[in-house]
Protein backbone atom coordinates (compact mmCIF):
# COMPACT_ATOMS: atom_id res chain seq x y z
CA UNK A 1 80.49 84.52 91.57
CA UNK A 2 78.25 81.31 92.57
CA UNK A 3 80.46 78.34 92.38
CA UNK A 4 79.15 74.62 91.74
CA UNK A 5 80.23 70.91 93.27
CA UNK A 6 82.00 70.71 90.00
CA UNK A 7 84.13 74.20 90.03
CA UNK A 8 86.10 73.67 93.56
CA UNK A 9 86.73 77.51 94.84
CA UNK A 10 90.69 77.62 96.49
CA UNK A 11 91.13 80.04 99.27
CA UNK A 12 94.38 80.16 100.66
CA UNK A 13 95.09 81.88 103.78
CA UNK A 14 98.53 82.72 104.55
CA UNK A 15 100.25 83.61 107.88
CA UNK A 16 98.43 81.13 111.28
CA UNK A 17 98.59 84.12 113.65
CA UNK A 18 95.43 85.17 115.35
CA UNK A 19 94.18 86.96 112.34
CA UNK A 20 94.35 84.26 109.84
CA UNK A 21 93.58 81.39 111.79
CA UNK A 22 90.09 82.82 112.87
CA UNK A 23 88.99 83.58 109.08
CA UNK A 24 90.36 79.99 108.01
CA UNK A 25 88.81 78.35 110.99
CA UNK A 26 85.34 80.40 110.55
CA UNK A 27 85.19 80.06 106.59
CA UNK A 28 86.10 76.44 106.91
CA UNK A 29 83.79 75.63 109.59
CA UNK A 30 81.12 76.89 107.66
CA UNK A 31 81.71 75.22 104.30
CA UNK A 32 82.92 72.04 105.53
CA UNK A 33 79.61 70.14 104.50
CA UNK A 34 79.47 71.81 100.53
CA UNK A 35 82.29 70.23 99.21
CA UNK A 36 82.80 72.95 96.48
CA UNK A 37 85.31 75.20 98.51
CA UNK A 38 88.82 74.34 99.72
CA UNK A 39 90.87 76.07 102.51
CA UNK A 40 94.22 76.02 103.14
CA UNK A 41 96.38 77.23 105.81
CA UNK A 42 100.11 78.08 104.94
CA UNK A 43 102.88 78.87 107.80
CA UNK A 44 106.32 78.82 108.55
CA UNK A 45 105.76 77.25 111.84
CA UNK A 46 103.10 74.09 112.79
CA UNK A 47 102.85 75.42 116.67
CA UNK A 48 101.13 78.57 116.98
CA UNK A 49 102.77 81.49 118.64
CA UNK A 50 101.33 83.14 121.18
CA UNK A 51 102.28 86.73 121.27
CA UNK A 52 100.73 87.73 124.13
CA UNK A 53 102.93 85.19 126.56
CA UNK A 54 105.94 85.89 125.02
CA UNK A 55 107.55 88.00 127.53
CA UNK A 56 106.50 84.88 129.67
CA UNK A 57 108.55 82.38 127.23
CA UNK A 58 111.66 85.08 127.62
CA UNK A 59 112.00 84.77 131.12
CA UNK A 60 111.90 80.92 131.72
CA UNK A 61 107.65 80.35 132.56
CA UNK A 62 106.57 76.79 130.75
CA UNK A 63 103.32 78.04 128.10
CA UNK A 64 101.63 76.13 125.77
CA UNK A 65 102.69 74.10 122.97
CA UNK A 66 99.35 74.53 120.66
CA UNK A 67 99.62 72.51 117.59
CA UNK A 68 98.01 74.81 114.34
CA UNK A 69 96.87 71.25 112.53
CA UNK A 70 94.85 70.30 115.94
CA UNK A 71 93.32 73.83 116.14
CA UNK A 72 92.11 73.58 112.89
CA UNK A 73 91.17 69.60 112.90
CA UNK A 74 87.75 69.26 112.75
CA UNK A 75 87.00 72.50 109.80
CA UNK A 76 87.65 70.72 107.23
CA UNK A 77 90.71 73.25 106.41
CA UNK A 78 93.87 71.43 105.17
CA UNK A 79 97.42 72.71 106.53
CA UNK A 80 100.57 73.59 104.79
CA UNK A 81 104.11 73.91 106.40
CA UNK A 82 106.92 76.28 105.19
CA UNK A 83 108.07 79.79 104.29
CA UNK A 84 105.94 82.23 101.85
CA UNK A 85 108.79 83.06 99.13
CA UNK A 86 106.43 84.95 96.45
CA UNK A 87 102.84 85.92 95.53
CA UNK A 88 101.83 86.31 91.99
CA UNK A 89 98.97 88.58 92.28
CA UNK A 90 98.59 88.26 88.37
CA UNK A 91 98.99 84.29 88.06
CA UNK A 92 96.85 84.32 91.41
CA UNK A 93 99.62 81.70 92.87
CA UNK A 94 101.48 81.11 95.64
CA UNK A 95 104.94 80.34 95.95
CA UNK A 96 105.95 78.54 99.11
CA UNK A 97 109.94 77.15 100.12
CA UNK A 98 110.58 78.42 96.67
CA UNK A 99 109.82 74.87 95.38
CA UNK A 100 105.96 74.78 95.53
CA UNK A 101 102.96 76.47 93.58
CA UNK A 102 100.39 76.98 95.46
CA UNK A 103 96.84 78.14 93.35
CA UNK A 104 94.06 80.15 94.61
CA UNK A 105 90.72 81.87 93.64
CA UNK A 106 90.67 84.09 96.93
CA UNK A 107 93.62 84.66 99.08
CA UNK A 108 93.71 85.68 102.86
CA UNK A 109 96.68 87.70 103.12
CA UNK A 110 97.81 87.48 106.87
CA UNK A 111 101.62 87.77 106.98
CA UNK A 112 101.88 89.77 109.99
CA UNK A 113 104.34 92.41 111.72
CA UNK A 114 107.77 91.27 112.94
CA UNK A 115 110.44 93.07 114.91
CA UNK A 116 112.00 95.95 112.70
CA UNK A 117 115.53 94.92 113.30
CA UNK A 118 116.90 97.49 110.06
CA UNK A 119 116.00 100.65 111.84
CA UNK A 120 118.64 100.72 114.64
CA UNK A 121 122.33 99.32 113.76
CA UNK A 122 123.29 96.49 115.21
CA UNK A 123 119.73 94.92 116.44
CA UNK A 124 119.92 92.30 114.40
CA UNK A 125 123.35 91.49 115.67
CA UNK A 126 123.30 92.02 118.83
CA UNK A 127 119.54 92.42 120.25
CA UNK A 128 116.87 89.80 121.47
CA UNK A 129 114.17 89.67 120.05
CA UNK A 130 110.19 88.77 120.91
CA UNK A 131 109.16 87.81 117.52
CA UNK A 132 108.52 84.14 118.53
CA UNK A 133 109.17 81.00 121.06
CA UNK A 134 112.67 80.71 119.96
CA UNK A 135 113.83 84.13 120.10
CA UNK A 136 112.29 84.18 123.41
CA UNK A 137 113.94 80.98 124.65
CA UNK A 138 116.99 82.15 123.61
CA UNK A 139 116.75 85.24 125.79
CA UNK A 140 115.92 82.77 128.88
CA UNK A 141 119.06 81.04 128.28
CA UNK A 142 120.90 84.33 128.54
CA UNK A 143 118.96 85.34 131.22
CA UNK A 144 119.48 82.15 133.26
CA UNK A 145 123.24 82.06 133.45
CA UNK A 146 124.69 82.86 136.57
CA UNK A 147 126.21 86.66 137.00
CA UNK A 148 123.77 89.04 136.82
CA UNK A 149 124.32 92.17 135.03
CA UNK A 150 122.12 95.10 133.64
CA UNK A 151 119.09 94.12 130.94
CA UNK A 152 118.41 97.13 128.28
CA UNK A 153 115.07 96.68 126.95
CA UNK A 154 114.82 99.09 124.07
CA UNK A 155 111.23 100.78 123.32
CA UNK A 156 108.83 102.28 126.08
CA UNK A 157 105.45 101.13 124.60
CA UNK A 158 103.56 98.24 125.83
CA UNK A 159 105.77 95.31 124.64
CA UNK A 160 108.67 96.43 126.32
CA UNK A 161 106.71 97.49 129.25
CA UNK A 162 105.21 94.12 129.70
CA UNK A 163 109.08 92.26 129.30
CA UNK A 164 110.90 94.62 131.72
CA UNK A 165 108.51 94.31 134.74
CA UNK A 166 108.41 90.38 134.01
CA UNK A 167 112.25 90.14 133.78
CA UNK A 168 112.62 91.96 137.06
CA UNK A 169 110.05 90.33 138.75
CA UNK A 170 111.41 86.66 137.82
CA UNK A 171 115.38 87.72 137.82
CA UNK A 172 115.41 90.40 140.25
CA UNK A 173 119.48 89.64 140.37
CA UNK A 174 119.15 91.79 137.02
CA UNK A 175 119.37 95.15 136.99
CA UNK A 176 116.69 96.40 134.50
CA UNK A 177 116.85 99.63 132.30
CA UNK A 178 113.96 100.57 129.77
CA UNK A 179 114.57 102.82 127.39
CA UNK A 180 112.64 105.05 125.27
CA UNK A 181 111.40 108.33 123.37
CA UNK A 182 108.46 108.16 125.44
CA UNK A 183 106.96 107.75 128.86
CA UNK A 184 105.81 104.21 129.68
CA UNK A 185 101.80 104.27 129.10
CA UNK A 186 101.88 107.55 127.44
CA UNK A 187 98.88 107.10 125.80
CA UNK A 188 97.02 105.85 129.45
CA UNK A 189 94.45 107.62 132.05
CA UNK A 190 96.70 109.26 134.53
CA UNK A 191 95.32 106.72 137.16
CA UNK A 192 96.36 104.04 135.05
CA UNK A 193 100.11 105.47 134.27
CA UNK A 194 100.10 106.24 137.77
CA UNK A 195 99.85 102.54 139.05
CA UNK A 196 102.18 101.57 135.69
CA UNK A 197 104.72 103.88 137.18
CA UNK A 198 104.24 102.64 140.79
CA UNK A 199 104.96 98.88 139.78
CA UNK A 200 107.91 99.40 137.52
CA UNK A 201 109.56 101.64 140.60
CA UNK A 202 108.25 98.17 143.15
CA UNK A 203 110.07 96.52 140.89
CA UNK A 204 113.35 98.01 140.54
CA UNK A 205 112.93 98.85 136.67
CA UNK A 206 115.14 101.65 136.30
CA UNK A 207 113.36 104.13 133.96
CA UNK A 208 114.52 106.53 130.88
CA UNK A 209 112.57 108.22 128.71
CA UNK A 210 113.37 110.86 126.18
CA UNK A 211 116.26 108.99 125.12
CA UNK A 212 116.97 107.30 121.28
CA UNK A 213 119.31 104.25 120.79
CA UNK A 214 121.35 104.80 118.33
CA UNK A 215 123.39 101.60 118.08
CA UNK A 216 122.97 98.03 119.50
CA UNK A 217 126.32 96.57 120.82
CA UNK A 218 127.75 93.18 122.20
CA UNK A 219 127.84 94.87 125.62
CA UNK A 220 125.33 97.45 125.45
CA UNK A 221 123.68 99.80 123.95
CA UNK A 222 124.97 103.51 122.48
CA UNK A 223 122.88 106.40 122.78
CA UNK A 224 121.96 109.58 120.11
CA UNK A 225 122.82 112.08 122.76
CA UNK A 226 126.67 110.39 122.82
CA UNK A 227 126.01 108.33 126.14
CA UNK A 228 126.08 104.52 126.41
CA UNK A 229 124.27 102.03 128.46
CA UNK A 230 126.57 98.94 129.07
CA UNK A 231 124.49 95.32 129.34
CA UNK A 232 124.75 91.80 129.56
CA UNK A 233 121.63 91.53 127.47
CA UNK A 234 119.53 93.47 125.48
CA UNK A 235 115.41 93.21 124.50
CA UNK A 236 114.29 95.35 121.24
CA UNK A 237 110.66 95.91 121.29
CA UNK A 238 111.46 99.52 119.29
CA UNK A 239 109.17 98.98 116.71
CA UNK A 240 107.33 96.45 113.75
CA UNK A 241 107.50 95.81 110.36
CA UNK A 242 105.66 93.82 107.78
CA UNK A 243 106.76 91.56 105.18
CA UNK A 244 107.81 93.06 101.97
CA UNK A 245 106.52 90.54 99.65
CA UNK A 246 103.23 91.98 99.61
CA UNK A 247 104.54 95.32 97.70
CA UNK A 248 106.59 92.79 95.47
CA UNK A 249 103.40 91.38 94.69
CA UNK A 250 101.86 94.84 93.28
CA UNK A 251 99.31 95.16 95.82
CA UNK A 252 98.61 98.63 96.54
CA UNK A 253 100.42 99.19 100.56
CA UNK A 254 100.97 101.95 102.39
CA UNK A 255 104.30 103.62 103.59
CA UNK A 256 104.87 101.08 106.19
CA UNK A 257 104.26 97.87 103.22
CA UNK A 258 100.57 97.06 104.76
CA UNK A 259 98.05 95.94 102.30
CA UNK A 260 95.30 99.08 101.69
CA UNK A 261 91.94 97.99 102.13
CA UNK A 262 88.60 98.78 100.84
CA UNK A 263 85.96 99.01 103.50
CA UNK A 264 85.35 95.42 103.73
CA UNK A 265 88.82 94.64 104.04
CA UNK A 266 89.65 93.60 100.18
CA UNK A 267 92.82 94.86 98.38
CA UNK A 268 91.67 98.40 96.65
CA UNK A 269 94.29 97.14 94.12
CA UNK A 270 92.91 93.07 93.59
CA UNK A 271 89.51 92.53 95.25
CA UNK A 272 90.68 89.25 95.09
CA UNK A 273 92.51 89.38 97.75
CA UNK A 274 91.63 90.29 101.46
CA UNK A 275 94.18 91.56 104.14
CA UNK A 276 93.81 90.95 107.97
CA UNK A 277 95.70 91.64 110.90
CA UNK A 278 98.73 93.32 111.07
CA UNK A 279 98.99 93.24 107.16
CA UNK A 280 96.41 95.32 106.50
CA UNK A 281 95.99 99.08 106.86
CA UNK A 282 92.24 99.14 107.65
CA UNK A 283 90.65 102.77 107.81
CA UNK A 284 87.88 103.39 110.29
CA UNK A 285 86.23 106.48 110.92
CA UNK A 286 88.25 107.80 113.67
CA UNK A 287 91.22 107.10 111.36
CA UNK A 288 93.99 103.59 110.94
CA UNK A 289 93.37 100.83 112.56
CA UNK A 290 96.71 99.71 114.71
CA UNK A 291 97.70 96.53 114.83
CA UNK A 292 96.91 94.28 117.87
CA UNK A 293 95.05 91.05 119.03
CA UNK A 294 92.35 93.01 119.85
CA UNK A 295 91.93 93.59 116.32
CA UNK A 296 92.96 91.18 114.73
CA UNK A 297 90.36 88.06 115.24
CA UNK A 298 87.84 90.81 114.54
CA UNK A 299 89.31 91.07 110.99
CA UNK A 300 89.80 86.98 110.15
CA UNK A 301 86.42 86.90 111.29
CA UNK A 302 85.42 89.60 108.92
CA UNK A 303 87.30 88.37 106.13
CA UNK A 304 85.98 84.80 106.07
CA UNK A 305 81.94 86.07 106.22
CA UNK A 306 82.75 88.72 103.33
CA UNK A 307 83.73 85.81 101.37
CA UNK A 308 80.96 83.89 101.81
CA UNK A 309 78.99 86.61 100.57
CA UNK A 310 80.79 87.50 97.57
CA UNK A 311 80.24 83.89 96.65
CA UNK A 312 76.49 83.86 97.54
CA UNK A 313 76.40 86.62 95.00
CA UNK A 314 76.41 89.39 97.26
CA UNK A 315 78.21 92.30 98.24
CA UNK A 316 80.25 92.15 101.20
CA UNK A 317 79.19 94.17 104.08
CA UNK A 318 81.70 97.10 105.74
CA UNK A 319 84.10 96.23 108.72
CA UNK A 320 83.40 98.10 111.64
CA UNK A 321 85.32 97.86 114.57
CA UNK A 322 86.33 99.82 117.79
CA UNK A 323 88.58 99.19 120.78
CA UNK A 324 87.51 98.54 123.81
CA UNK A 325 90.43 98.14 126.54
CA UNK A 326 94.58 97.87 127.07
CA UNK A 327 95.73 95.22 129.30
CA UNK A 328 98.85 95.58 130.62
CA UNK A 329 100.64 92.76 132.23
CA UNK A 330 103.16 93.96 134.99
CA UNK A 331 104.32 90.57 136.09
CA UNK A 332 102.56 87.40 137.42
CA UNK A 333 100.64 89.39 140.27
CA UNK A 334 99.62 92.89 138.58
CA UNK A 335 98.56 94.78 135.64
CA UNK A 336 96.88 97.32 134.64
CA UNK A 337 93.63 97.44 132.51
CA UNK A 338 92.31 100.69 130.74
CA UNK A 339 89.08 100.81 129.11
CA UNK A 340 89.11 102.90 126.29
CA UNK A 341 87.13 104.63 123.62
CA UNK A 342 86.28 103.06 119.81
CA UNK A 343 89.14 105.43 118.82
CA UNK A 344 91.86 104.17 121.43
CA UNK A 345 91.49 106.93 123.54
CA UNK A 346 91.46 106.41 127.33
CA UNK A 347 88.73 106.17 129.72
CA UNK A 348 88.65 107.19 133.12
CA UNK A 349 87.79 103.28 133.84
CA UNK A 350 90.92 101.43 135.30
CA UNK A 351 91.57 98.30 136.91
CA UNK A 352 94.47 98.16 138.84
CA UNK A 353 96.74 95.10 141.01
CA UNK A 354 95.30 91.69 140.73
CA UNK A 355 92.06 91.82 139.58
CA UNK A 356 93.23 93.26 136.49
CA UNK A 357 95.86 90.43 136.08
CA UNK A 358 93.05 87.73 136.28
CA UNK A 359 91.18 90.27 133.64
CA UNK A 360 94.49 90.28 131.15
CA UNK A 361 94.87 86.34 132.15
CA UNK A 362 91.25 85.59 131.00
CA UNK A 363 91.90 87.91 127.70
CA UNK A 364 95.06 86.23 126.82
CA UNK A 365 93.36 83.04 126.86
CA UNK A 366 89.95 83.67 124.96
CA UNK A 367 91.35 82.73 121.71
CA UNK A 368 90.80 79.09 122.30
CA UNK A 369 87.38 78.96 123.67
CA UNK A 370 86.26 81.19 121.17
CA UNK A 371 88.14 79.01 118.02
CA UNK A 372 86.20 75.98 119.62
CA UNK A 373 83.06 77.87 119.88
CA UNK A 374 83.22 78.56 115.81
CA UNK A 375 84.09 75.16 114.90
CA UNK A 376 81.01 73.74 116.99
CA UNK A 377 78.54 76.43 115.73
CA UNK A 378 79.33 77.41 112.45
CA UNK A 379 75.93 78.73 111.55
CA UNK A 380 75.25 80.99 114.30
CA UNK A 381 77.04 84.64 114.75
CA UNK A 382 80.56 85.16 114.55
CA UNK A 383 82.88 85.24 117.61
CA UNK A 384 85.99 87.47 118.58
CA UNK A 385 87.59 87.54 121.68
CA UNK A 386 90.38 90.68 123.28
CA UNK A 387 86.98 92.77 124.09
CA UNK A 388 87.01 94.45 120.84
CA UNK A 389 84.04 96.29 119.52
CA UNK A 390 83.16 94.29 116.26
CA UNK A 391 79.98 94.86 114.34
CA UNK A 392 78.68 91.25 113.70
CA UNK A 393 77.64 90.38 110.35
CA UNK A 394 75.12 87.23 110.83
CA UNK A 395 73.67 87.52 107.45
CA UNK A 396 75.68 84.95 105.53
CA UNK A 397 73.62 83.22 103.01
């Protein structure tokens, strides 16, 4: 599929998380100087969100405002602003506010995971949420009014590890309950649950696992077992789900609605399509891919370079990729980093108290150097930050 000067080739990416923004910036960065291809950027939101300091944003700390059009001035890449309304896998268009058409030859599907507020009654009534800078400011307005109170934060995994010890460390005149099925850091090296545990008791988190919400209400939370929680506030972090409009499409998904991938990430159902991030169920060979940062750059990256193959008349090359660490933040001070195997699986390598927070600090922030490094360099190797084990593909032309 070579194209010519004369026969402009449309890829649209949609969704300017970390996932999508990588392949648009290393695609466009790459193909800036042909003049025959055309990228194009489509989000809700011109300000990019950064997940990984929103439990920051939630309790009052001042982050930064990064502008998607500036981080992708310079590529060549153009930017459109609004909502994603319909894909027309057939038509290969793009439907955007409902009153655009957007056309493409390739699309980057990166519409990623959201809070799954339709599981639990009454979370998306009554529950905060971390899906993005407003729903976090919101939850520090509630937080900063005088009075005090408990905070529920519903959902033991990482997310709602990370917003309970930074809510108690910055309002300690909150009492703090997390709630879950599971043990906070269940899936950690005992050293590392050990020093988890430790902080969250330093704290004052108050701690319950083995419990199920079964209802979100205005002044708490009710319980499966028949008990109740009562709160001034409550935090869901109990779970994700993806946008529906890629099954409406009739892309082949999985039971959760991610986009099934061949090997090198395209849509087993429309190879014309390729699916990163948190849209994409990606198998490896020690089984699916979860969704996370770490990942996700890894895939964009991926993504981008298998399309400039396919159009150099090549086949695309398999995505490999294995994890590498899990950086926990425990407030400003602490955190807790465990190095793990390509599967996930823990390591007995931890790093504990502040050195780990300056590791998690510089992690959080590699996104930026590295998005600078592949607009300045677009012929050399790709780039991925989070410590991720990516198999680089440098073979391009």
């Amino acid at each position: 599929m070579n194209t010519t000067a004369a026969q402009q080739h449309e890829v649209l990416v949609l969704g300017a998380g970390y996932a999508g923004l990588a392949a648009a910036i290393q695609l466009a960065a790459r193909t800036r100087k042909r003049g025959n291809l055309r990228v194009t950027v489509v989000d809700a939101h011109d300000t990019f969100t950064e997940r990984l300091r929103l439990h920051m944003t939630a309790t009052g700390q001042d982050t930064a405002e990064l502008s998607i059009p500036e981080l992708l001035s310079g590529t060549g890449a153009r930017f459109v602003r609004g909502w994603v309304t319909a894909v027309d896998a057939g038509a290969k268009t793009v439907r955007v506010d409902d009153d655009r058409v957007l056309r493409y030859d390739t699309l980057v599907y990166g519409l990623g995971s959201i809070a799954d507020t339709a599981s639990v009654p009454g979370v998306e009534d009554h529950a905060h949420l971390l899906d993005g800078p407003q729903g976090a400011a919101a939850l520090a307005r509630r937080l900063a009014r005088p009075g005090g109170g408990t905070v529920v934060v519903g959902g033991s995994g990482l997310t709602g590890v990370e917003a309970a010890a930074e809510i108690a460390e910055r309002h300690p005149e909150y009492q703090v309950v997390l709630l879950g099925r599971r043990e906070p850091g269940a899936g950690l090296h005992p050293k590392a649950r050990a020093h988890l545990d430790a902080s969250l008791a330093r704290l004052g988190v108050l701690v319950r696992c083995g419990v199920e919400v079964a209802k979100v209400l205005p002044d708490g939370v009710a319980l499966k077992d028949g008990s109740g929680v009562p709160a001034a506030a409550v935090l869901w972090t109990g779970g994700t789900r993806v946008s529906p409009l890629a099954a409406a499409a009739g892309l082949t998904v999985d039971e959760r609605g991610r986009v099934v991938t061949d090997g090198t990430l395209r849509s087993v159902s429309h190879p014309d399509v390729y699916a990163v991030g948190d849209a994409a169920a990606v198998r490896q060979g020690y089984g699916m891919m979860h969704g996370t940062c770490q990942s996700g750059m890894p895939t964009g990256v991926h993504a981008a370079l298998s399309i400039l193959r396919v159009l150099a008349g090549k086949e695309p090359k398999p995505f490999r990729f294995g994890y590498y660490h899990t950086p926990v933040s425990l407030g400003r001070g602490d955190a807790v980093v465990q190095f793990t195997r390509p599967d996930g699986s823990p390591r007995r390598i931890v790093l504990t108290g502040r050195r780990a927070a300056r590791y998690k600090e510089t992690v959080t922030a590699s996104p930026w150097p590295t998005f600078a490094r592949m607009k300045k360099m677009p012929a050399s190797g790709a780039f991925w930050p989070h410590g991720g084990r990516y198999t680089r593909n440098r073979s391009t032309k």
